[in-house]
PDB file of N, CA and C in Angstrom:
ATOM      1  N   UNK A   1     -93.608 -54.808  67.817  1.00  0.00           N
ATOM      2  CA  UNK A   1     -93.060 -54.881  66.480  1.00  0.00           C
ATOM      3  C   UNK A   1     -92.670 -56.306  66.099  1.00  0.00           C
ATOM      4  N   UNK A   2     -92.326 -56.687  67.434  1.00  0.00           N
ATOM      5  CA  UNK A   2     -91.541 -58.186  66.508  1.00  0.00           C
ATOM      6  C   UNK A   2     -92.594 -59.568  66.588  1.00  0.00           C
ATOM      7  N   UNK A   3     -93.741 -59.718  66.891  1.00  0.00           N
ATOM      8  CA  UNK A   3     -95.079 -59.766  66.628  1.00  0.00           C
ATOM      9  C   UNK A   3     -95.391 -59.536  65.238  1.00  0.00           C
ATOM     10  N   UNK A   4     -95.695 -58.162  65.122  1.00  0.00           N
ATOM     11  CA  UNK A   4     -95.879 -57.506  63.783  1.00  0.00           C
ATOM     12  C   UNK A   4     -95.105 -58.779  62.485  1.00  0.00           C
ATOM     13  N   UNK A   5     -93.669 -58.598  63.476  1.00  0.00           N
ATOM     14  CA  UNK A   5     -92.816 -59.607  61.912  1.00  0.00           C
ATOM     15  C   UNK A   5     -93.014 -60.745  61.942  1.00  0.00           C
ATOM     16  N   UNK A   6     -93.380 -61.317  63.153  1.00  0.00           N
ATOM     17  CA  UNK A   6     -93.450 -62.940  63.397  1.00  0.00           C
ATOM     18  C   UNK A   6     -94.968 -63.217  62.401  1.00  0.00           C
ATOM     19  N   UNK A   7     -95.946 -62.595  62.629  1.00  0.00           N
ATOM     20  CA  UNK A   7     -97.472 -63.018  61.845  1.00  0.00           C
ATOM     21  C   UNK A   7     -96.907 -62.321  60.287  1.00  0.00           C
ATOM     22  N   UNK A   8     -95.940 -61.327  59.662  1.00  0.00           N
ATOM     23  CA  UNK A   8     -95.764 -61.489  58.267  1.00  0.00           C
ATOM     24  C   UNK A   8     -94.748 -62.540  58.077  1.00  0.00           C
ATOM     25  N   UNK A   9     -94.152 -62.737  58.729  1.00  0.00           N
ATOM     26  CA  UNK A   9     -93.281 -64.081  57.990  1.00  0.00           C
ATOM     27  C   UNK A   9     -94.461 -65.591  58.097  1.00  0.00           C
ATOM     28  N   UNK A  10     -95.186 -65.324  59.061  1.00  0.00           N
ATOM     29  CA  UNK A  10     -95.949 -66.369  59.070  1.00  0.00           C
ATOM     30  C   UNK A  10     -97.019 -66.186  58.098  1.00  0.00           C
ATOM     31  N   UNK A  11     -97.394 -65.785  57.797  1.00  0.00           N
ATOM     32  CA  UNK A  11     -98.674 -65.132  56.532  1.00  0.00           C
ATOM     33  C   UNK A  11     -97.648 -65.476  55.314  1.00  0.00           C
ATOM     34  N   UNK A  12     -96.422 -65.005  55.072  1.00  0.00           N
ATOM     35  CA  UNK A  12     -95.185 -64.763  53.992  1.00  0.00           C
ATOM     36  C   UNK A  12     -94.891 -66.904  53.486  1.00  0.00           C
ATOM     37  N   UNK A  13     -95.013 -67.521  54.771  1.00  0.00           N
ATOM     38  CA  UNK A  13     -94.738 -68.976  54.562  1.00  0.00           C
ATOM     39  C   UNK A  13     -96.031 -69.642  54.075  1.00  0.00           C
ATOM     40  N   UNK A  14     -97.134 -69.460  54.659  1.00  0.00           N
ATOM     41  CA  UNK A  14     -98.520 -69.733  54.680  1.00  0.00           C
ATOM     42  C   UNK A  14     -98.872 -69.863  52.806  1.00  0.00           C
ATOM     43  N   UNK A  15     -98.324 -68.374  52.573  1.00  0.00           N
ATOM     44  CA  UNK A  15     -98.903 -68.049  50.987  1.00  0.00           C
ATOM     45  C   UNK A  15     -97.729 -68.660  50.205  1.00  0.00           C
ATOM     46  N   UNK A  16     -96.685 -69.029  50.728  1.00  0.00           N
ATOM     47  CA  UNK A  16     -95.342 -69.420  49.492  1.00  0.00           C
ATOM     48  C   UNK A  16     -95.634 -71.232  49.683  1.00  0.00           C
ATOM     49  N   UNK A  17     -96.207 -71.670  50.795  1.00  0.00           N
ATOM     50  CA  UNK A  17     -96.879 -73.533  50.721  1.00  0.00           C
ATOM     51  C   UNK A  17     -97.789 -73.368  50.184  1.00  0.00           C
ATOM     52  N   UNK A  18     -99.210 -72.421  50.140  1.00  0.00           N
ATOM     53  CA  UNK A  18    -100.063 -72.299  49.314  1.00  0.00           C
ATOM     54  C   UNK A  18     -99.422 -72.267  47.818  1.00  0.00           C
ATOM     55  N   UNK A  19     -98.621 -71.588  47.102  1.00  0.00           N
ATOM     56  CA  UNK A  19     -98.200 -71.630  45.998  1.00  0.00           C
ATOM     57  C   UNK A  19     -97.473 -72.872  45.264  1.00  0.00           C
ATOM     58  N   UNK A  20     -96.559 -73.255  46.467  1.00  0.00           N
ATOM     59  CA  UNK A  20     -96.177 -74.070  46.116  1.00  0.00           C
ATOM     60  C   UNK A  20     -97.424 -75.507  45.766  1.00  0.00           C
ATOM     61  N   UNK A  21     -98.069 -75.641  46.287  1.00  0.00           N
ATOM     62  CA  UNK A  21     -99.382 -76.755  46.683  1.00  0.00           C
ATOM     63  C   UNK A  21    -100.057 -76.160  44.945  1.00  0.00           C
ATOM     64  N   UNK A  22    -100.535 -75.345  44.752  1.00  0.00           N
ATOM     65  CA  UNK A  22    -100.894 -74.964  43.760  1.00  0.00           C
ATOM     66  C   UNK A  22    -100.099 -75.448  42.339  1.00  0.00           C
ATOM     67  N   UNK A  23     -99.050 -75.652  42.420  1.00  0.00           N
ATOM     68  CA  UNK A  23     -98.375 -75.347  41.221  1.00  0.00           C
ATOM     69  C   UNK A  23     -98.274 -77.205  41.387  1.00  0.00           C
ATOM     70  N   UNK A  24     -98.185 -78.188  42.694  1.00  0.00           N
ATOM     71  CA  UNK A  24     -98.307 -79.685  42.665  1.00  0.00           C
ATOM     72  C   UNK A  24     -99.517 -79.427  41.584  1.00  0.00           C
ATOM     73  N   UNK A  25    -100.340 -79.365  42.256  1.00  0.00           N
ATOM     74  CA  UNK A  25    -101.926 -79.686  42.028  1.00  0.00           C
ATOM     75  C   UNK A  25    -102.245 -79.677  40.516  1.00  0.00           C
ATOM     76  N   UNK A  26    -101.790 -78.198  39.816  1.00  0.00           N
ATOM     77  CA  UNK A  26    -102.054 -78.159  38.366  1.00  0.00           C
ATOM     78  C   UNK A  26    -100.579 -79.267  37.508  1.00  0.00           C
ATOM     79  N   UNK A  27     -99.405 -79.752  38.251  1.00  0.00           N
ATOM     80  CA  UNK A  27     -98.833 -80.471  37.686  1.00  0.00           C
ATOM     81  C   UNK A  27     -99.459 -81.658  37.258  1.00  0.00           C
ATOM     82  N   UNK A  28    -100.156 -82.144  38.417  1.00  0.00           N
ATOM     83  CA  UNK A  28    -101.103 -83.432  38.622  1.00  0.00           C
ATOM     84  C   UNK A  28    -102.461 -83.459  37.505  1.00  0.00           C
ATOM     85  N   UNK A  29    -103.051 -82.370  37.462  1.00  0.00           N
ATOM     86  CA  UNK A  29    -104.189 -81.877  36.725  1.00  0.00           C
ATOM     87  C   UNK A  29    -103.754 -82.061  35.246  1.00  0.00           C
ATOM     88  N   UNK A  30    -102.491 -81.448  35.007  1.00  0.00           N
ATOM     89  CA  UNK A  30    -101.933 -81.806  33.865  1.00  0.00           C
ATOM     90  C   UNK A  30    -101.959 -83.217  33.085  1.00  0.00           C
ATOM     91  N   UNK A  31    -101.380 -84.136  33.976  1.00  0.00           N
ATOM     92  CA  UNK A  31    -100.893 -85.301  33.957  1.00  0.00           C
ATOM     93  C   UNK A  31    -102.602 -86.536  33.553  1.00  0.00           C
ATOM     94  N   UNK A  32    -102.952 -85.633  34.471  1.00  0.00           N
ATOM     95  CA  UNK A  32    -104.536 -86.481  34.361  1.00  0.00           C
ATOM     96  C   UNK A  32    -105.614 -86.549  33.276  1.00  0.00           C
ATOM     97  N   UNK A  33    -105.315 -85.216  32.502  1.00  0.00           N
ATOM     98  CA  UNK A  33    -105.938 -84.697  31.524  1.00  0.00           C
ATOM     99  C   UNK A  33    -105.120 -85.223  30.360  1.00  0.00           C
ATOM    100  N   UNK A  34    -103.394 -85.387  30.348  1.00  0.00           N
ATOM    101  CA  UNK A  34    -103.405 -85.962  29.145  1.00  0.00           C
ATOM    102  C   UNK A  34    -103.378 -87.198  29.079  1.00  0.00           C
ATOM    103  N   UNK A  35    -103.758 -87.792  30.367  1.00  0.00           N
ATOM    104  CA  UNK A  35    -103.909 -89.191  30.068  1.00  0.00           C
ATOM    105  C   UNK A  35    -104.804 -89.811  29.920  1.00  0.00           C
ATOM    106  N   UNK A  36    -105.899 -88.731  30.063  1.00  0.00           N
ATOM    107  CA  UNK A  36    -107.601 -89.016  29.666  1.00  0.00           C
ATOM    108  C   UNK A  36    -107.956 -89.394  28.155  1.00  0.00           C
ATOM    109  N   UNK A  37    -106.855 -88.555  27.346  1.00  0.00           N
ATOM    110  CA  UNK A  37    -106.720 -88.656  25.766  1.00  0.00           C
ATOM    111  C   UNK A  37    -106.848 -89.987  25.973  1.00  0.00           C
ATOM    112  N   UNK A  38    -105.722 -91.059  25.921  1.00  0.00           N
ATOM    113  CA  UNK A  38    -105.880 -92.369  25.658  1.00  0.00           C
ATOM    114  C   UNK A  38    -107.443 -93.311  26.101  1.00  0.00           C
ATOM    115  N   UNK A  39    -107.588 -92.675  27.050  1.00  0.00           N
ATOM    116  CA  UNK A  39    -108.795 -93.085  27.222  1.00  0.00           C
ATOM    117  C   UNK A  39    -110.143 -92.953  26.617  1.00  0.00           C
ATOM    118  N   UNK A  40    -110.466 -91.448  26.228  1.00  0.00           N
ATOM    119  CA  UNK A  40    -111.114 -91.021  25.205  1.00  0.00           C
ATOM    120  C   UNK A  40    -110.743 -91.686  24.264  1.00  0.00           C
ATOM    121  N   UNK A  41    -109.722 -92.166  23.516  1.00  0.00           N
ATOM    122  CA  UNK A  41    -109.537 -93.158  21.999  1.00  0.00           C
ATOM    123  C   UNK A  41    -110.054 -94.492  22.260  1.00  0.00           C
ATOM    124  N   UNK A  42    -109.664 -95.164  23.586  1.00  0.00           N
ATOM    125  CA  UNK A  42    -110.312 -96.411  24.162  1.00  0.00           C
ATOM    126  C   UNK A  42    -111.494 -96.406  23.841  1.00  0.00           C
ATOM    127  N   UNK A  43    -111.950 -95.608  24.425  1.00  0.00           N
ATOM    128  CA  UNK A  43    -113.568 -95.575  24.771  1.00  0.00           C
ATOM    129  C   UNK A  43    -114.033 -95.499  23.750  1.00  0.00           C
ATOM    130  N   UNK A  44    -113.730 -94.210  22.827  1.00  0.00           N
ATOM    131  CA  UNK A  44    -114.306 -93.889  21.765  1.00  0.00           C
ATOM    132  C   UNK A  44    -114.263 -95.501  20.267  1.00  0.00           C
ATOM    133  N   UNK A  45    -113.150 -95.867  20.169  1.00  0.00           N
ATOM    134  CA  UNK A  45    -112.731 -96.963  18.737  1.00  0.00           C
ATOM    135  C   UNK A  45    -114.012 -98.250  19.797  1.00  0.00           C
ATOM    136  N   UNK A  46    -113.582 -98.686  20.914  1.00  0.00           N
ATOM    137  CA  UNK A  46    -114.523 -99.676  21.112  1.00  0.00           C
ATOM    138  C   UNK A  46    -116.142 -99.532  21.234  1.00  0.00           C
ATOM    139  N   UNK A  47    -116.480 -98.216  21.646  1.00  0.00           N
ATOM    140  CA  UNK A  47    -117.720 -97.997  21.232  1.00  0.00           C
ATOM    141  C   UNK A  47    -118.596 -98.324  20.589  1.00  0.00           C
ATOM    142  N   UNK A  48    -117.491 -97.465  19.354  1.00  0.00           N
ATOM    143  CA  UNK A  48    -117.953 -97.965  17.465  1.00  0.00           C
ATOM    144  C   UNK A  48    -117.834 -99.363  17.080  1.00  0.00           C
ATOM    145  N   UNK A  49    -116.850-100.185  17.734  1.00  0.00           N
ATOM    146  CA  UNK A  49    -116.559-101.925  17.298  1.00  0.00           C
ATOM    147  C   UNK A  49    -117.081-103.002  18.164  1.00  0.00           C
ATOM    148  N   UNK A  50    -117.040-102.509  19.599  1.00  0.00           N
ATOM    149  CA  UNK A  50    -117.739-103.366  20.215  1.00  0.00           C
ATOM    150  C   UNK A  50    -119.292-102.514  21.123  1.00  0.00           C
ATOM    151  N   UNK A  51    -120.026-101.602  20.445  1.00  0.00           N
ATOM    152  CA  UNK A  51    -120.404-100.838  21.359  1.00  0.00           C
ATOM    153  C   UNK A  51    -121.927-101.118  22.092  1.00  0.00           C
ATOM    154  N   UNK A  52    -122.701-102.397  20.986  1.00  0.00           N
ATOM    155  CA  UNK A  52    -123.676-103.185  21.633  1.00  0.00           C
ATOM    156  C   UNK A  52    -122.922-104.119  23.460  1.00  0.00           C
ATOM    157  N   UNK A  53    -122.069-104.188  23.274  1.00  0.00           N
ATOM    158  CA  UNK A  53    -121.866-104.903  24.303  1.00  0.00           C
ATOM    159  C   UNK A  53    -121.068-104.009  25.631  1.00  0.00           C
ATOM    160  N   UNK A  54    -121.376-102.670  25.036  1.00  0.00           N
ATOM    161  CA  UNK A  54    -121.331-101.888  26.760  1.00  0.00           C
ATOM    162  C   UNK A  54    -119.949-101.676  27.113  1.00  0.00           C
ATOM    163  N   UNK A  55    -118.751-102.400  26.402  1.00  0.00           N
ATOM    164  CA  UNK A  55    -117.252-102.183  27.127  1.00  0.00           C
ATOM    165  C   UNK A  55    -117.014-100.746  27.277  1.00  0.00           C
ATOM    166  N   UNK A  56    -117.268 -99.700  26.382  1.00  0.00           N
ATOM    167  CA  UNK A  56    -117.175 -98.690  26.612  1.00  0.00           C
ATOM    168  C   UNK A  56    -117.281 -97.760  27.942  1.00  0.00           C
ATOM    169  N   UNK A  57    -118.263 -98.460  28.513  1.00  0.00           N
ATOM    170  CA  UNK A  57    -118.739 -97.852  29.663  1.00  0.00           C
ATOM    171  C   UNK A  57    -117.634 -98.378  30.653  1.00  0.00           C
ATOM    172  N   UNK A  58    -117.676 -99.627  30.878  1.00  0.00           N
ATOM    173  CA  UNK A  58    -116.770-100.358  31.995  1.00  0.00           C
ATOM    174  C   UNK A  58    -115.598 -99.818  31.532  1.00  0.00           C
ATOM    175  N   UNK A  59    -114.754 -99.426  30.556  1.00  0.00           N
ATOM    176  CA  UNK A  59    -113.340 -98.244  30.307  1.00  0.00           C
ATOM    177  C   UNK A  59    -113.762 -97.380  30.989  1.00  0.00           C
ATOM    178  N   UNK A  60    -114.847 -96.299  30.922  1.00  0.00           N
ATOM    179  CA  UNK A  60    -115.194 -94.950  31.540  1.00  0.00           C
ATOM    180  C   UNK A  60    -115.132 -95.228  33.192  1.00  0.00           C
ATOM    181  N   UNK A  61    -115.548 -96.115  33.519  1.00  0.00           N
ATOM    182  CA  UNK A  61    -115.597 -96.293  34.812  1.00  0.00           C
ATOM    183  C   UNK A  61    -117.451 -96.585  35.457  1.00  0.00           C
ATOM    184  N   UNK A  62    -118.347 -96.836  34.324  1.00  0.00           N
ATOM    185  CA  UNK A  62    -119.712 -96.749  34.457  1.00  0.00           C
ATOM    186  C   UNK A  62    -120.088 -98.205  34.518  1.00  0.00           C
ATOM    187  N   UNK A  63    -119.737 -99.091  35.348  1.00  0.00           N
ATOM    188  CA  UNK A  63    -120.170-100.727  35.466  1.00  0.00           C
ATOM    189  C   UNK A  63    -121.588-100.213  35.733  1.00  0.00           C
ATOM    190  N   UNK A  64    -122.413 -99.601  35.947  1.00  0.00           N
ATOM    191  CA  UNK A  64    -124.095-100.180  36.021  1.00  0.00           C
ATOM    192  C   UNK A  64    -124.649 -99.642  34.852  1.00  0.00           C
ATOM    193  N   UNK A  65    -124.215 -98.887  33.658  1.00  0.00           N
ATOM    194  CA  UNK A  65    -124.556 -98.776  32.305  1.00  0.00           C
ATOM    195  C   UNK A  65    -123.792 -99.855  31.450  1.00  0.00           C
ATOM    196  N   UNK A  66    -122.812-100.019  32.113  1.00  0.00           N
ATOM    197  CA  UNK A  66    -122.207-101.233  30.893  1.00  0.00           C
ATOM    198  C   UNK A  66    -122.882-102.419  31.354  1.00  0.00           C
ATOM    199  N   UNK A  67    -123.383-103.047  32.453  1.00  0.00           N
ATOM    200  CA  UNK A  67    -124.144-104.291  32.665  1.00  0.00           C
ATOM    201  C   UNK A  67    -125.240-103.998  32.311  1.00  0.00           C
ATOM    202  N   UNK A  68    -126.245-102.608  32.262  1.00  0.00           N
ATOM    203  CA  UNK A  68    -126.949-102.681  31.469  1.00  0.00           C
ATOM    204  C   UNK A  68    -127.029-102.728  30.171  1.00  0.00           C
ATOM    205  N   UNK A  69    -126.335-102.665  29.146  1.00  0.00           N
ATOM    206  CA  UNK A  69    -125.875-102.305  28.138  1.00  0.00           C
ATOM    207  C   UNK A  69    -125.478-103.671  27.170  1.00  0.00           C
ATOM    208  N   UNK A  70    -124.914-104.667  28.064  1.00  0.00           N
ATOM    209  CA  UNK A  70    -124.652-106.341  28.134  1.00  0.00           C
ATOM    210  C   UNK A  70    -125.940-106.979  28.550  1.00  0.00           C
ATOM    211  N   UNK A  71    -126.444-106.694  29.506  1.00  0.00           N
ATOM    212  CA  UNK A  71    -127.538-107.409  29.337  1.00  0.00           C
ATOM    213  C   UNK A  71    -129.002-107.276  28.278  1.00  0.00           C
ATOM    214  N   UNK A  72    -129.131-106.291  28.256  1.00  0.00           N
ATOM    215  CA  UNK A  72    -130.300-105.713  26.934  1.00  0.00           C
ATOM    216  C   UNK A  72    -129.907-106.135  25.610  1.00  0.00           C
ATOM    217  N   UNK A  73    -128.616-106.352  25.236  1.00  0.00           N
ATOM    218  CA  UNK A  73    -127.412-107.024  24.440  1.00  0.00           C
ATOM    219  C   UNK A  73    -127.813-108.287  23.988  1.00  0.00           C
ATOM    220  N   UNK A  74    -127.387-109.182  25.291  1.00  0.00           N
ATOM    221  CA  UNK A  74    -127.761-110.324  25.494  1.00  0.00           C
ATOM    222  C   UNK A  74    -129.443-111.309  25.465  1.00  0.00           C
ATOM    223  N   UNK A  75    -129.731-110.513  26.658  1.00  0.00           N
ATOM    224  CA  UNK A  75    -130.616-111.336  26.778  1.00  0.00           C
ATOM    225  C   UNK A  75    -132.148-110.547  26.234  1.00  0.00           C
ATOM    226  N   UNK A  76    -132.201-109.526  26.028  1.00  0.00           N
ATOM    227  CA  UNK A  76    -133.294-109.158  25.466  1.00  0.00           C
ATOM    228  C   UNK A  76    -133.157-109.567  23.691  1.00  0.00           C
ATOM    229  N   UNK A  77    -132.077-109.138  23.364  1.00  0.00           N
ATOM    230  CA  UNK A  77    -131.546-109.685  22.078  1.00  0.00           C
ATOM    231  C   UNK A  77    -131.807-111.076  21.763  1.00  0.00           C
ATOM    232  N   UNK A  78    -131.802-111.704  22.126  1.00  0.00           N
ATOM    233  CA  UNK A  78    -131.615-113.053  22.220  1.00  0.00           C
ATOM    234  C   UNK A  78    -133.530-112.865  22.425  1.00  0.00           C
ATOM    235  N   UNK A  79    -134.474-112.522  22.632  1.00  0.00           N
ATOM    236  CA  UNK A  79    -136.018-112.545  22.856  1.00  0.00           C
ATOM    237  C   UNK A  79    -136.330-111.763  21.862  1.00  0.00           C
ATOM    238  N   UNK A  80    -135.943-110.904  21.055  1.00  0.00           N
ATOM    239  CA  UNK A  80    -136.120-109.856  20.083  1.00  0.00           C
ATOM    240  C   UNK A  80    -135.553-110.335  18.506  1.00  0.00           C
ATOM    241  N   UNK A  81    -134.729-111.248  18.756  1.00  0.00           N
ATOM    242  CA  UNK A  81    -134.227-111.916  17.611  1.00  0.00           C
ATOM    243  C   UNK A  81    -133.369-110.869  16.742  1.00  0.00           C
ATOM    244  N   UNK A  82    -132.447-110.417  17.452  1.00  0.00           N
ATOM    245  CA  UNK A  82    -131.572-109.629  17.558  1.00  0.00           C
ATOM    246  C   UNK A  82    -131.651-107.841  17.401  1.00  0.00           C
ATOM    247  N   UNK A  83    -133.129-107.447  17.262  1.00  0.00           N
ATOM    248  CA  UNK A  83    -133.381-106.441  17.482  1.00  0.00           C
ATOM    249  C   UNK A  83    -132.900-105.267  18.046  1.00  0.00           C
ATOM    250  N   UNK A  84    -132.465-105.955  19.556  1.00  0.00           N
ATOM    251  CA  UNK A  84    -132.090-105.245  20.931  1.00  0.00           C
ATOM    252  C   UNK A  84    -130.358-105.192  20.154  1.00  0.00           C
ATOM    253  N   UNK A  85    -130.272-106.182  19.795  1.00  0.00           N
ATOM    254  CA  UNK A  85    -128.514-106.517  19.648  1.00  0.00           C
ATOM    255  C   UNK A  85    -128.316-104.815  18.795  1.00  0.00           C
ATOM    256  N   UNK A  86    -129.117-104.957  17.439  1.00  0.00           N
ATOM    257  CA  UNK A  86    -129.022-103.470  16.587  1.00  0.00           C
ATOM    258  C   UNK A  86    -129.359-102.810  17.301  1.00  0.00           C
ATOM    259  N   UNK A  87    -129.649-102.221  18.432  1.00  0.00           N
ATOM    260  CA  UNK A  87    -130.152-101.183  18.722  1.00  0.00           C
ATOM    261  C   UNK A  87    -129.069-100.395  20.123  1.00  0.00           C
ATOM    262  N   UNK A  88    -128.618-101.297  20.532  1.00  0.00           N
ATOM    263  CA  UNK A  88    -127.685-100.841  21.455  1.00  0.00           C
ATOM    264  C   UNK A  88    -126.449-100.982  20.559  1.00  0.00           C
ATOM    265  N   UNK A  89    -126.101-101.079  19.419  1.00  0.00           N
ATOM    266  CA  UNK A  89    -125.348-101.418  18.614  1.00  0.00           C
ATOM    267  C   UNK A  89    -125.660 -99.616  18.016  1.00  0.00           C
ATOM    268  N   UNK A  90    -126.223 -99.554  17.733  1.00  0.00           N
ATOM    269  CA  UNK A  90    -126.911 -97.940  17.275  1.00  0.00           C
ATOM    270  C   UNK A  90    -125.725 -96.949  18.436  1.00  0.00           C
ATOM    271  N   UNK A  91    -126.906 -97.274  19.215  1.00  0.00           N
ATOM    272  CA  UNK A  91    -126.320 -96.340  20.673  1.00  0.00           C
ATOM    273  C   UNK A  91    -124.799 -96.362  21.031  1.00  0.00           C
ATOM    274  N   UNK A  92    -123.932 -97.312  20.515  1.00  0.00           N
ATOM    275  CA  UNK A  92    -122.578 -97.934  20.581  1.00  0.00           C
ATOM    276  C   UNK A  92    -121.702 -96.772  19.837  1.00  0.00           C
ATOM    277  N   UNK A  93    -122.363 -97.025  18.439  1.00  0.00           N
ATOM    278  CA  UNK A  93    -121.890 -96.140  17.570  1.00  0.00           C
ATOM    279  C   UNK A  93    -121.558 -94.404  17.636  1.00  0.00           C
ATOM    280  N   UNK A  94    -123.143 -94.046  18.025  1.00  0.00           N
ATOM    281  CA  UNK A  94    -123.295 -92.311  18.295  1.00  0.00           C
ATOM    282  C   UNK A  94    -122.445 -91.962  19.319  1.00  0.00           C
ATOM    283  N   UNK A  95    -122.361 -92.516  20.613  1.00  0.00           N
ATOM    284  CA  UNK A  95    -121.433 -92.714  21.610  1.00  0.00           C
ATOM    285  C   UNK A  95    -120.195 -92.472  21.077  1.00  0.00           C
ATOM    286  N   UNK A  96    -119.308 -93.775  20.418  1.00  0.00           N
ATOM    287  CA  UNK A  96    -118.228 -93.369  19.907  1.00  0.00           C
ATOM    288  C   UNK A  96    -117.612 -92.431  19.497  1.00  0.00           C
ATOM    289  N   UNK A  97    -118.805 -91.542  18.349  1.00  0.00           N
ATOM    290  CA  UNK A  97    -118.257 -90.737  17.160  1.00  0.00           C
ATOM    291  C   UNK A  97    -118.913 -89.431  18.283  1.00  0.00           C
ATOM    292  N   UNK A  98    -119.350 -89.522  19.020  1.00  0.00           N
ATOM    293  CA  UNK A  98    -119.443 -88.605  20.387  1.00  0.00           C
ATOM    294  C   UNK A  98    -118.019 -88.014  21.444  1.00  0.00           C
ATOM    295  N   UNK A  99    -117.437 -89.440  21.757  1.00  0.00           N
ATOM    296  CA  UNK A  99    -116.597 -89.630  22.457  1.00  0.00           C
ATOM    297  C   UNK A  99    -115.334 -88.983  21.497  1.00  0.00           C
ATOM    298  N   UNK A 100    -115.102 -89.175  20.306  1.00  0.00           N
ATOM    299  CA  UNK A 100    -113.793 -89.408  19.334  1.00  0.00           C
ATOM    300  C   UNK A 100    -114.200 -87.688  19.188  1.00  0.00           C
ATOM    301  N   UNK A 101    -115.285 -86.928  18.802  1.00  0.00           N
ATOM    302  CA  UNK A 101    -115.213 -85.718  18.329  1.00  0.00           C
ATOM    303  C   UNK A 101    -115.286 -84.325  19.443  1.00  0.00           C
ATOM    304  N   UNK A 102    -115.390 -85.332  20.546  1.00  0.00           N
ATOM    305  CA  UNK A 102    -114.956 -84.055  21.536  1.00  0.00           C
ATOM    306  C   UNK A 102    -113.340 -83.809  22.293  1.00  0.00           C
ATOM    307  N   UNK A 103    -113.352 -82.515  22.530  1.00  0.00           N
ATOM    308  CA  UNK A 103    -111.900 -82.436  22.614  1.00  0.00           C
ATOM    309  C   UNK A 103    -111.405 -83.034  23.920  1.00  0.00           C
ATOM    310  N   UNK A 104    -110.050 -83.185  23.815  1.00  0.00           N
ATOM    311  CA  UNK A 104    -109.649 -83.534  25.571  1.00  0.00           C
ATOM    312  C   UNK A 104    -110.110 -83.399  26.723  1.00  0.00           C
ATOM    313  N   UNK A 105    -110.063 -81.725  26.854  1.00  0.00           N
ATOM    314  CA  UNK A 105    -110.427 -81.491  28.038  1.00  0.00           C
ATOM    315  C   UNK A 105    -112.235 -81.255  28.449  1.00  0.00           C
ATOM    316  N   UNK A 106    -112.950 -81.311  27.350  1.00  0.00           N
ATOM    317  CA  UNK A 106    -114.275 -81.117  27.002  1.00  0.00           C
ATOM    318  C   UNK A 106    -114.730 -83.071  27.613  1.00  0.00           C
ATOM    319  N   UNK A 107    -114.157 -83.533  27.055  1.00  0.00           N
ATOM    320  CA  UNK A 107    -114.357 -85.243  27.246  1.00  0.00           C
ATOM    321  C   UNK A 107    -114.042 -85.827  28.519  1.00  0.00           C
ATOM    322  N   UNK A 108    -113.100 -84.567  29.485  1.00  0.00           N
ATOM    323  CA  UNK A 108    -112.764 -85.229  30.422  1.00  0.00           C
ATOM    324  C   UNK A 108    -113.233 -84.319  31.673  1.00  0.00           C
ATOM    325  N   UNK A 109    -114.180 -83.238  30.840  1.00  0.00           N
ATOM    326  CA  UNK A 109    -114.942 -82.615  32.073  1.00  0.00           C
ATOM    327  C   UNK A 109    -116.783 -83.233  31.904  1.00  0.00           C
ATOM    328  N   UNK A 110    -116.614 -83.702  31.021  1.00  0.00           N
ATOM    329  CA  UNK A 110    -117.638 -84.350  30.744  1.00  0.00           C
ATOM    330  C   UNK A 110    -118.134 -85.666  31.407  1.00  0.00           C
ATOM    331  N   UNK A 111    -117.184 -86.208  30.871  1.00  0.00           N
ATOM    332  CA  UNK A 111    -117.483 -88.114  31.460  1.00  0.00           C
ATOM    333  C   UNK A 111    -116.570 -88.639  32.223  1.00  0.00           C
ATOM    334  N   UNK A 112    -115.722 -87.732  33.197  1.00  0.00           N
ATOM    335  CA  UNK A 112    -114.811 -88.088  33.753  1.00  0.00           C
ATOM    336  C   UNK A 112    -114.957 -87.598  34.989  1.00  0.00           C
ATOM    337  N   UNK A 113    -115.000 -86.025  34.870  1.00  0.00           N
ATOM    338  CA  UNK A 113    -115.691 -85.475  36.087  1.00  0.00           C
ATOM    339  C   UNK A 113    -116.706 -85.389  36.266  1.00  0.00           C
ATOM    340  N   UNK A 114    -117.767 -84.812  35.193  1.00  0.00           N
ATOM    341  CA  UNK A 114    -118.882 -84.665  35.154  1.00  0.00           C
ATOM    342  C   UNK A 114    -119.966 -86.147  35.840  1.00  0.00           C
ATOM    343  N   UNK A 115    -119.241 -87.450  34.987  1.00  0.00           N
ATOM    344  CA  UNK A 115    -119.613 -88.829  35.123  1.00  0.00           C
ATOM    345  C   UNK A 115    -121.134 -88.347  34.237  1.00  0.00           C
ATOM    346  N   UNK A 116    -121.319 -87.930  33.268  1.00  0.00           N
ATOM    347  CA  UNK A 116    -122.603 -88.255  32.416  1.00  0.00           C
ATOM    348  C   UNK A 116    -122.296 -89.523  31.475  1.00  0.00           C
ATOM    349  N   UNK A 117    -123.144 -90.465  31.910  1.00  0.00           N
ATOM    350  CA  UNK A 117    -123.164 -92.052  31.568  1.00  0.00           C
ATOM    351  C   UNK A 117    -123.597 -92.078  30.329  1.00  0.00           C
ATOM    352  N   UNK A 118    -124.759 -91.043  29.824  1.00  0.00           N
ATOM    353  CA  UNK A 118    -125.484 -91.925  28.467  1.00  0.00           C
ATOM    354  C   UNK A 118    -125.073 -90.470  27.978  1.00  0.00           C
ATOM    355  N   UNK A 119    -124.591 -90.460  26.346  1.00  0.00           N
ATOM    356  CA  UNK A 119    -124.430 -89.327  25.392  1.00  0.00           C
ATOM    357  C   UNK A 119    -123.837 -88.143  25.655  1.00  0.00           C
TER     358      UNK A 119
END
């Protein structure tokens, strides 16, 4: 019998640290998600103002789309006679009004967890 009680109090502690761990975890989850908002506005306003030149991405956390993004910018622009400049300037924009019209948690299962780099 006292077996019997020793594995339910131990099962009884097991599931009340599990709960407790649970209820950290979604505090944290919380915290992360509304602080993604600011970031989503980051991302999203520089997009639209600076969005030929890729900063957007390097906010998200995407340095090998934002150096691409700066360089096609730059230096193809600069061979295109500013062609390239409008055109990732395009892509800057849709991005933005992409970024700005999805909701919080949609934006931050998206390009945060998800990590989808382009659109």
């Amino acid at each position: 019998m006292s077996d019997e009680k020793n594995l339910n109090d131990d099962i009884n502690e097991i599931v009340d640290d599990a709960k407790e761990s649970a209820k950290e975890f979604g505090n944290e989850a919380e915290k992360v998600v509304s602080s993604s908002d600011n970031k989503k506005v980051l991302a999203g306003i520089l997009a639209i103002v600076l969005g030929a030149l890729g900063i957007h991405k390097f906010v998200l956390g995407y340095t090998k789309e934002g150096i691409i993004m700066l360089v096609i910018t730059i230096v193809i622009g600069i061979l295109t006679c500013g062609i390239a400049v409008s055109a990732m300037g395009i892509v800057g924009l849709i991005e933005g009004i992409i970024y700005l019209t999805k909701s919080d948690e949609e934006f931050y299962r998206t390009y945060q967890v998800g990590k989808k780099p382009w659109f």
